[in-house]
C-alpha atoms as a PDB file:
ATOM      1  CA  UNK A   1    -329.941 120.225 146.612  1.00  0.00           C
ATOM      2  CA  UNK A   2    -330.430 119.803 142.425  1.00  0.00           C
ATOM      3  CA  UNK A   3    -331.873 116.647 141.670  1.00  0.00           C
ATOM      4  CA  UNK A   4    -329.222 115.604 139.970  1.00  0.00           C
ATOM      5  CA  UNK A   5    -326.849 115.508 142.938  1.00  0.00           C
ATOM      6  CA  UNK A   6    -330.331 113.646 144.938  1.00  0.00           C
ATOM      7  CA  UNK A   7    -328.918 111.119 142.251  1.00  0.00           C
ATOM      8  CA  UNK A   8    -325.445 110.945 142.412  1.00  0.00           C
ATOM      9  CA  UNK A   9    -325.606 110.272 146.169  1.00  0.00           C
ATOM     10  CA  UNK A  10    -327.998 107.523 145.724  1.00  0.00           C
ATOM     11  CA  UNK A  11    -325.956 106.323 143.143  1.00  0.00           C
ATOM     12  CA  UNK A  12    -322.586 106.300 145.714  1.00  0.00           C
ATOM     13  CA  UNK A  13    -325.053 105.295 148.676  1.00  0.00           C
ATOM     14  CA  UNK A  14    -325.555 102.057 146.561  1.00  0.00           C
ATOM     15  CA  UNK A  15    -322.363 101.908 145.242  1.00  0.00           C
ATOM     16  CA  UNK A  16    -321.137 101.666 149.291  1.00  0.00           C
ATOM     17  CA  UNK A  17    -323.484  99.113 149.616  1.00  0.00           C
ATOM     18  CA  UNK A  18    -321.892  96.633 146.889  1.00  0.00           C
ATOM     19  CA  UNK A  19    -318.355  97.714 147.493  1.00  0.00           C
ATOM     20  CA  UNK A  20    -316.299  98.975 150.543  1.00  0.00           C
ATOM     21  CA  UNK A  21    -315.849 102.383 150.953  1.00  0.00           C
ATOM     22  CA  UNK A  22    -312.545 102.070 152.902  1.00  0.00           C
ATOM     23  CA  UNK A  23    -309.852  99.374 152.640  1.00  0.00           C
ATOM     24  CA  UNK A  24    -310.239  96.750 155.012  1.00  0.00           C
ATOM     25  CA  UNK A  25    -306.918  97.196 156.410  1.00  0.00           C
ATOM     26  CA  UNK A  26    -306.808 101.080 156.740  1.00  0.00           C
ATOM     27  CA  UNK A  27    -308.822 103.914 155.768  1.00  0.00           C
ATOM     28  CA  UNK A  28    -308.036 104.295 152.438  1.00  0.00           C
ATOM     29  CA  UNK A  29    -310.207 104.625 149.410  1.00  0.00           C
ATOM     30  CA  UNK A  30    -310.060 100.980 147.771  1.00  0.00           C
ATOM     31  CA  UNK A  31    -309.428 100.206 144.243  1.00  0.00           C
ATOM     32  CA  UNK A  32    -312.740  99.577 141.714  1.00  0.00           C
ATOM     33  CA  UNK A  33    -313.753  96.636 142.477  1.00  0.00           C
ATOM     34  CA  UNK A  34    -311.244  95.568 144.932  1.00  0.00           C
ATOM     35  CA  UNK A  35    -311.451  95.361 149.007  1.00  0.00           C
ATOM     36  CA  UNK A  36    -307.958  97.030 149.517  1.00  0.00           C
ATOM     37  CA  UNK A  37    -306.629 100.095 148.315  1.00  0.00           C
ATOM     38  CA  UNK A  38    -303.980 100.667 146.021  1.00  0.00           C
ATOM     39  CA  UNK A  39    -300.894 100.823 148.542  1.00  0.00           C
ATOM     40  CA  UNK A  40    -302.363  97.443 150.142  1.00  0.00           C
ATOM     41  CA  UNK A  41    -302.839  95.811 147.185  1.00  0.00           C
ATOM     42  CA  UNK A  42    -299.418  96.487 146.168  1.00  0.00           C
ATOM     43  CA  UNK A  43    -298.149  95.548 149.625  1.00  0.00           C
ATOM     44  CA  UNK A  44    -299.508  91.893 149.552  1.00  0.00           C
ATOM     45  CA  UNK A  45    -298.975  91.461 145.712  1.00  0.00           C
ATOM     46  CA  UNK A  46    -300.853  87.925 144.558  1.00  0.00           C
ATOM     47  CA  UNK A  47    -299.208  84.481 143.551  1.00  0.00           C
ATOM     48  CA  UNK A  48    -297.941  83.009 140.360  1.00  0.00           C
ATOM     49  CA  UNK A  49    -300.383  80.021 141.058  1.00  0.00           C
ATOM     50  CA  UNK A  50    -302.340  80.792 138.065  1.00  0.00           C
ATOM     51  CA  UNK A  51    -298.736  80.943 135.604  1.00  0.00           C
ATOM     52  CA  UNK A  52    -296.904  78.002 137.466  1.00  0.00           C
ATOM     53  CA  UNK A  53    -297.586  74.348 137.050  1.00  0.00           C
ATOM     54  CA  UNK A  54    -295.758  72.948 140.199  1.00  0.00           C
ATOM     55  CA  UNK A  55    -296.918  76.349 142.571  1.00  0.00           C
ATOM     56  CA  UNK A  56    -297.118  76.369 146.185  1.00  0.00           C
ATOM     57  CA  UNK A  57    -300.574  74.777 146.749  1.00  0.00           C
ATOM     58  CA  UNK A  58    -299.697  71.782 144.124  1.00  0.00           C
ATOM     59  CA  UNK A  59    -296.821  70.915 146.606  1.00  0.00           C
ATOM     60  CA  UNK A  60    -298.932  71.908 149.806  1.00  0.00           C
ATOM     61  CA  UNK A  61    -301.287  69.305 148.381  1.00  0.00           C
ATOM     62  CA  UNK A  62    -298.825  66.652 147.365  1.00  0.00           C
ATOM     63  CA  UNK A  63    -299.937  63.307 145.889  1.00  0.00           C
ATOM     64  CA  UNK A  64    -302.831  63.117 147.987  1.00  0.00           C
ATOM     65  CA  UNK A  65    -305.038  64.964 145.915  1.00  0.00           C
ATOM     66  CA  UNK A  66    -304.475  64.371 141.521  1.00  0.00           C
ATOM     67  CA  UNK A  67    -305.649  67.489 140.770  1.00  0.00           C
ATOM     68  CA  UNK A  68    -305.358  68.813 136.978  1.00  0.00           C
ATOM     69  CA  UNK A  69    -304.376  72.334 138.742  1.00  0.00           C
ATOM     70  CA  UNK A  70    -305.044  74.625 141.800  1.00  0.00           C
ATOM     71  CA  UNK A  71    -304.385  77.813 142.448  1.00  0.00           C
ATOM     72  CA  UNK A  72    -304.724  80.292 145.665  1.00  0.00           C
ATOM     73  CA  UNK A  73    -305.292  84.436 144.894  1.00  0.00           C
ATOM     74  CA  UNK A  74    -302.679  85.325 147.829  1.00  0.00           C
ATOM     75  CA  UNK A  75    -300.797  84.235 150.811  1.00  0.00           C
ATOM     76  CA  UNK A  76    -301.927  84.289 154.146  1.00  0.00           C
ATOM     77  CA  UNK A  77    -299.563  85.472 156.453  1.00  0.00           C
ATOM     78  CA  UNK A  78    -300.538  86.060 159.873  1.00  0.00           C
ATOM     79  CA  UNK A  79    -301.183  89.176 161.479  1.00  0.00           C
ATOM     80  CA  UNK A  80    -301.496  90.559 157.582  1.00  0.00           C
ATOM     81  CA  UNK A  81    -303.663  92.258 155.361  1.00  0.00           C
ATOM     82  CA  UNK A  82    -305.030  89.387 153.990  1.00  0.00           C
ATOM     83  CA  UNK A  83    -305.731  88.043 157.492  1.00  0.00           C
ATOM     84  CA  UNK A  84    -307.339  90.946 158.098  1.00  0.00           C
ATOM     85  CA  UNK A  85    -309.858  90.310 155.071  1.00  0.00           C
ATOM     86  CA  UNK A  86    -310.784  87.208 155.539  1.00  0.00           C
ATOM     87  CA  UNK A  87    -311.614  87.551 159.554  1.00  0.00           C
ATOM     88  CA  UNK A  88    -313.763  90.501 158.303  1.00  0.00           C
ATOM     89  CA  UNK A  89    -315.530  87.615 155.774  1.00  0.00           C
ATOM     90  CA  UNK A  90    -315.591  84.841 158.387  1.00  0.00           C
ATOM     91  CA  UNK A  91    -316.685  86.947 161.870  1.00  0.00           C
ATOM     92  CA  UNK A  92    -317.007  90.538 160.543  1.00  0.00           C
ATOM     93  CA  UNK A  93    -320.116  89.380 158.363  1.00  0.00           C
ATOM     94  CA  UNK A  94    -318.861  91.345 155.598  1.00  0.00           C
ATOM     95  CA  UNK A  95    -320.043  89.016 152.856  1.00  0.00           C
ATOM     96  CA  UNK A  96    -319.146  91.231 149.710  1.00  0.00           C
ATOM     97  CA  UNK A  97    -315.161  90.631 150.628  1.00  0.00           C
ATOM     98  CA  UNK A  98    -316.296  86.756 149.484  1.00  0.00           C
ATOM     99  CA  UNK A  99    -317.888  87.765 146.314  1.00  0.00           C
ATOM    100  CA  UNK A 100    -315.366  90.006 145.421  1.00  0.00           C
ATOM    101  CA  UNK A 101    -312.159  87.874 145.821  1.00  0.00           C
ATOM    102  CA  UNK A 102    -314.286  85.415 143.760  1.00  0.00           C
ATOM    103  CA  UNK A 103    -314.882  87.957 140.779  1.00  0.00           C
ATOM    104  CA  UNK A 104    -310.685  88.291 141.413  1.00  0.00           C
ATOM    105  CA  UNK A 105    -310.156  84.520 141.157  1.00  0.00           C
ATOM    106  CA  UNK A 106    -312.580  84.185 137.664  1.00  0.00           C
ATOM    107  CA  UNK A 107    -310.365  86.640 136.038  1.00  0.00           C
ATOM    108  CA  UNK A 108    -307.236  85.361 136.465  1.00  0.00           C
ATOM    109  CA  UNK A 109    -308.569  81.847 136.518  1.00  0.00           C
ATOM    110  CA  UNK A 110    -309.717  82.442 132.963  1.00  0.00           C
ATOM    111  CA  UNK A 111    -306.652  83.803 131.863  1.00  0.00           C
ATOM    112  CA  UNK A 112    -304.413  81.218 133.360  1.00  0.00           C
ATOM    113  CA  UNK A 113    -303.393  78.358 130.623  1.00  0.00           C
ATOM    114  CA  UNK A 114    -303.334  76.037 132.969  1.00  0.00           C
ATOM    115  CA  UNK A 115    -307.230  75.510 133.691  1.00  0.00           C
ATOM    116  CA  UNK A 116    -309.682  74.873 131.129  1.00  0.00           C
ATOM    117  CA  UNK A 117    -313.277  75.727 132.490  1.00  0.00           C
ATOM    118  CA  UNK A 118    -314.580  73.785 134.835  1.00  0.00           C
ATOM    119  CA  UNK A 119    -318.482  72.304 134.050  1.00  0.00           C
ATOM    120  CA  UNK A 120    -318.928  73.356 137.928  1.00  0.00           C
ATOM    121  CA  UNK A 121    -317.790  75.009 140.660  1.00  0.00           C
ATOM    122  CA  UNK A 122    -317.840  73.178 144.127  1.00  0.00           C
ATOM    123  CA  UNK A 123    -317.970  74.911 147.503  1.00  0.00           C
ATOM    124  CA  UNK A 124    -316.716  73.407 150.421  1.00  0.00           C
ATOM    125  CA  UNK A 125    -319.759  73.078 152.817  1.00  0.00           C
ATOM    126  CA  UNK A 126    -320.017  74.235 156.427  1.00  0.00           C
ATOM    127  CA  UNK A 127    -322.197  72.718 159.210  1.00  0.00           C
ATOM    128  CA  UNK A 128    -325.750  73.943 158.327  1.00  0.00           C
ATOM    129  CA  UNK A 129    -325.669  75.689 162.131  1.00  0.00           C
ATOM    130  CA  UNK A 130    -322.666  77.721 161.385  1.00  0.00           C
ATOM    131  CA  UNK A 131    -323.924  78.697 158.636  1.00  0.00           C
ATOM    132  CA  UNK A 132    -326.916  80.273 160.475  1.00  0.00           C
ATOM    133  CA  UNK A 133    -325.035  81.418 163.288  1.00  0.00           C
ATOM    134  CA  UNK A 134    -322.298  83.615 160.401  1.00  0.00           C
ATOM    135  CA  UNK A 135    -325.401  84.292 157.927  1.00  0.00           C
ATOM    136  CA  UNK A 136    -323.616  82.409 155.200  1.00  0.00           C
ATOM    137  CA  UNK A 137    -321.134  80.051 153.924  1.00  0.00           C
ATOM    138  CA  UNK A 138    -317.909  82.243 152.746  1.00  0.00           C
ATOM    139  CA  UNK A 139    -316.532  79.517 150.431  1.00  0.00           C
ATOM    140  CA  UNK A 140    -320.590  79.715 148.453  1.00  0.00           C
ATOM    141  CA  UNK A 141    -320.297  83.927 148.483  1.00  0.00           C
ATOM    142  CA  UNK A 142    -316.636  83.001 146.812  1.00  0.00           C
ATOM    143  CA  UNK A 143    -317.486  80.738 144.527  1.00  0.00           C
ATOM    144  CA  UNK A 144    -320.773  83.223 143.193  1.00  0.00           C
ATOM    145  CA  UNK A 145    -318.097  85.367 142.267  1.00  0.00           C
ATOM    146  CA  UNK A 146    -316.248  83.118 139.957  1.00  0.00           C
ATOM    147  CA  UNK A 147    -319.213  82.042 138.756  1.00  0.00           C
ATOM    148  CA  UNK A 148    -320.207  85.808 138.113  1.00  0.00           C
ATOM    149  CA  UNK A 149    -317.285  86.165 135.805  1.00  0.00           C
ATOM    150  CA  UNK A 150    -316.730  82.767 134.338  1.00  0.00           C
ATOM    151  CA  UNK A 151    -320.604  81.594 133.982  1.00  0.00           C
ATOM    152  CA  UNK A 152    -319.588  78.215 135.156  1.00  0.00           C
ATOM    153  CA  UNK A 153    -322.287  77.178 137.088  1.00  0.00           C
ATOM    154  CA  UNK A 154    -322.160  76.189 140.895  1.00  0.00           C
ATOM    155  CA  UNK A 155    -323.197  72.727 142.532  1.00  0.00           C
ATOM    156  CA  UNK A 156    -323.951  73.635 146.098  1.00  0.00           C
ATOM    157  CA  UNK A 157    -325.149  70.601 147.386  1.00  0.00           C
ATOM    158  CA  UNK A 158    -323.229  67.808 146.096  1.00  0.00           C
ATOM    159  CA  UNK A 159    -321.524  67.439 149.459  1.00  0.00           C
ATOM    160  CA  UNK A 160    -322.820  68.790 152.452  1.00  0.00           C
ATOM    161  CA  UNK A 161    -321.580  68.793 155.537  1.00  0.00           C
ATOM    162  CA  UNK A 162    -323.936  66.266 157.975  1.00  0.00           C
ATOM    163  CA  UNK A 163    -321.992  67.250 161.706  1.00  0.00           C
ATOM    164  CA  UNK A 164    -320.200  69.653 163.596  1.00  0.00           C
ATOM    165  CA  UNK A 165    -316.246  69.131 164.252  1.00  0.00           C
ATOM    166  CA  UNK A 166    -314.770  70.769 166.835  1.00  0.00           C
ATOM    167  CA  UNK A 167    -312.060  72.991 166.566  1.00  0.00           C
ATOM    168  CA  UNK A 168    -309.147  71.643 163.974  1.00  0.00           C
ATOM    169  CA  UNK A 169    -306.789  74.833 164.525  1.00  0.00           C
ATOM    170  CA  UNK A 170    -304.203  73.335 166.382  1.00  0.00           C
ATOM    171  CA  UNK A 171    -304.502  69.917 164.930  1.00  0.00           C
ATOM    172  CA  UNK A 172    -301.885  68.168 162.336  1.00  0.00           C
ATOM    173  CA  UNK A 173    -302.991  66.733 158.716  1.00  0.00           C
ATOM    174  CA  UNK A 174    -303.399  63.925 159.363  1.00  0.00           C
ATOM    175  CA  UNK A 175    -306.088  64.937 162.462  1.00  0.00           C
ATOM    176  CA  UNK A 176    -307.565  67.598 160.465  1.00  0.00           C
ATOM    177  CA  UNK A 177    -308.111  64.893 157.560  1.00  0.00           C
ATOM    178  CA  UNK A 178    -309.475  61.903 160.132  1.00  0.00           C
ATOM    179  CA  UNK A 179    -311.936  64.902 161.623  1.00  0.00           C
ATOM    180  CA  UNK A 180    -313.408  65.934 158.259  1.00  0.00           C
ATOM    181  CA  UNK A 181    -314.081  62.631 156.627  1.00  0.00           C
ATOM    182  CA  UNK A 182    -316.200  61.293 158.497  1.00  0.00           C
ATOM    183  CA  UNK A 183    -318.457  64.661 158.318  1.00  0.00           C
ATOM    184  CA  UNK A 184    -318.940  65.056 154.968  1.00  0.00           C
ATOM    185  CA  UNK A 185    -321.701  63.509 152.652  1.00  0.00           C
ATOM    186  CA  UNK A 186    -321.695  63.309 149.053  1.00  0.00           C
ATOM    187  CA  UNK A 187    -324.829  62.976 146.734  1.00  0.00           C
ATOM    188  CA  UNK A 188    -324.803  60.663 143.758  1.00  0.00           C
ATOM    189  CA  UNK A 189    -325.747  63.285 140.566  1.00  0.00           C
ATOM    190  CA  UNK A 190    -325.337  61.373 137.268  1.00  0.00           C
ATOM    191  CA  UNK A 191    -325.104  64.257 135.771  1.00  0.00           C
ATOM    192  CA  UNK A 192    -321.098  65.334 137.829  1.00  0.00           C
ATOM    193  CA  UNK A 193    -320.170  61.834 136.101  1.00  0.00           C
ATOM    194  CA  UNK A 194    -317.231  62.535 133.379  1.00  0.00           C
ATOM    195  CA  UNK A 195    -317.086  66.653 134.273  1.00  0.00           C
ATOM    196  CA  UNK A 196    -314.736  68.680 135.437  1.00  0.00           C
ATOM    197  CA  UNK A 197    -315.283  70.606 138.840  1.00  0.00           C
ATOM    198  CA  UNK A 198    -313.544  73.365 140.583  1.00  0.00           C
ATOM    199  CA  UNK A 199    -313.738  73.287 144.153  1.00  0.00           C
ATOM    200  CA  UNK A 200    -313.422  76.456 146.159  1.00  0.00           C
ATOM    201  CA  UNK A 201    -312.543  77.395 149.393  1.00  0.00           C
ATOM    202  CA  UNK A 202    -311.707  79.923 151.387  1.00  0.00           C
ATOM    203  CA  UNK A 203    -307.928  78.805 152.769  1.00  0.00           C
ATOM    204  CA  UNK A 204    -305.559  76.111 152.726  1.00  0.00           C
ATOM    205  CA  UNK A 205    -303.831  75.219 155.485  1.00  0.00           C
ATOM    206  CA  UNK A 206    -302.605  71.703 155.978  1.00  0.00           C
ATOM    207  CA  UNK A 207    -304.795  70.577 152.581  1.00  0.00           C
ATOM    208  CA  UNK A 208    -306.826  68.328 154.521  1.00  0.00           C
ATOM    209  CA  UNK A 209    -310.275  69.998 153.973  1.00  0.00           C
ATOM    210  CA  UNK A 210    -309.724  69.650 150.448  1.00  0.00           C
ATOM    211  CA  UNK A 211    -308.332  66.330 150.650  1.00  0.00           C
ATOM    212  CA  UNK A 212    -310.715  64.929 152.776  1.00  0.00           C
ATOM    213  CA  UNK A 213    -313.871  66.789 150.185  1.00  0.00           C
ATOM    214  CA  UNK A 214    -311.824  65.581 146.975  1.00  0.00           C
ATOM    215  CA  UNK A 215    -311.647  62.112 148.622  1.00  0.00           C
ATOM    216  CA  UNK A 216    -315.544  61.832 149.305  1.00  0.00           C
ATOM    217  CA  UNK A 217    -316.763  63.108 145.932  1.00  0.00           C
ATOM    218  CA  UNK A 218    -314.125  60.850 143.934  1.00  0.00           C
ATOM    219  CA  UNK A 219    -315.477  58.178 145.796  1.00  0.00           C
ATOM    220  CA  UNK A 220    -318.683  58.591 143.811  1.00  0.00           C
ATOM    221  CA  UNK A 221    -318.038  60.014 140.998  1.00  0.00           C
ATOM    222  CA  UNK A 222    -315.182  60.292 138.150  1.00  0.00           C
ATOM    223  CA  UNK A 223    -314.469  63.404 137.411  1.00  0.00           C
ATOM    224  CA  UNK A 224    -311.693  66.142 137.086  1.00  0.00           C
ATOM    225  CA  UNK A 225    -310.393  67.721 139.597  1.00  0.00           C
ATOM    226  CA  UNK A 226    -309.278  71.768 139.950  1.00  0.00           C
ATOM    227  CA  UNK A 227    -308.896  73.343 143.311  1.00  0.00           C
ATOM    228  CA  UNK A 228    -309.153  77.644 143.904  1.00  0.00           C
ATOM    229  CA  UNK A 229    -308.508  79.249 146.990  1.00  0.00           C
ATOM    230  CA  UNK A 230    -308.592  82.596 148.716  1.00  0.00           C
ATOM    231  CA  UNK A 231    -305.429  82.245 150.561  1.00  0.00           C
ATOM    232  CA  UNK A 232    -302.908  79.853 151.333  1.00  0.00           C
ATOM    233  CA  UNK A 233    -301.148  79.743 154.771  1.00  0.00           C
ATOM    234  CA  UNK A 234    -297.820  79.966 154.931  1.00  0.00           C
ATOM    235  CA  UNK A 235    -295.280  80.314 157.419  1.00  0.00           C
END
């Protein structure tokens, strides 16, 4: 074997090693820089989140949250391809699925004309154990690749998350919302005062993660508020 081709396959071993070498919801070869292939891609489509004022997640949020605009890449519909990439993120420990929906996100999220940049991006925090248990904290891996294409900094540890909560699945809002609150702790930074943040995550169900994150870091601090998801549940 010609050195040359030593080198291409090192090249494509490495290349496998950033980027999936099948779809991850069927065998096929994915797009550049995607996680699904073309005919999946096309299948699940993306929203008009990023184009629409009033979208989906706006409403899904309500009045709870004053948010200056929020926007999710797709819709998660269960027992569909998007499912299928985000359990391969959360308990497959693929963490590259993460970063690239994030370098997804900062593209359209920089083309939309309804956000102006954000000073910071904001994960949403997970117990520090879970975190160990999974390797790392999905909404973080998402929110490096937003930063990767934006440059907008991240603030990982203005909130944190200080206890466990046990399962929220089957709960309503308004017991998702009560769960969270109490488990979530906020730094002061002096320097968040007066910015504008965008807070990732990796899906919305009910809104009250968000709401119950927005609610503890607006107790401390003024700033602007953007919200950018993976998914968003629906029906």
């Amino acid at each position: 074997m010609s050195i040359v081709s030593n080198i291409k396959g090192l090249g494509q071993d490495i290349l496998d090693l950033v980027f999936p070498s099948r779809c991850v919801s069927c065998d096929a070869r994915p797009l550049r820089d995607h996680i699904f292939c073309l005919s999946c891609n096309l299948s699940i489509g993306g929203t008009d989140h990023f184009d629409i004022k009033d979208n989906k997640l706006i409403q899904r949020l309500g009045h709870r949250v004053n948010a200056e605009h929020g926007a999710a890449l797709y819709y998660f519909i269960k027992n569909g391809k998007v499912q299928d990439a985000l359990h391969r993120l959360k308990y497959g420990r693929d963490a590259h699925v993460g970063h690239v929906f994030g370098r997804i996100f900062g593209k359209r999220y920089l083309e939309s004309t309804h956000f102006t940049p954000a000073d910071y991006i904001v994960p949403v925090p997970v117990y520090y154990r879970k975190e160990q248990k999974r390797g790392y904290n999905q909404s973080l891996l998402f929110a490096r690749g937003i930063s990767e294409i934006t440059k907008i900094p991240i603030y990982n540890k203005l909130i944190t998350k200080k206890a466990s909560t046990i399962s929220l699945t089957q709960k309503n809002r308004s017991e998702r919302y009560n769960g969270l609150l109490s488990s979530l702790q906020v730094r002061y930074r002096k320097e968040i005062e007066g910015k504008s943040i965008l807070i990732v995550d990796d899906v919305l169900t009910t809104g009250a993660t968000i709401e119950a994150v927005v609610s503890q870091i607006t107790k401390q601090h003024k700033v602007n508020i953007q919200i950018g998801t993976i998914a968003l549940a629906i029906d």
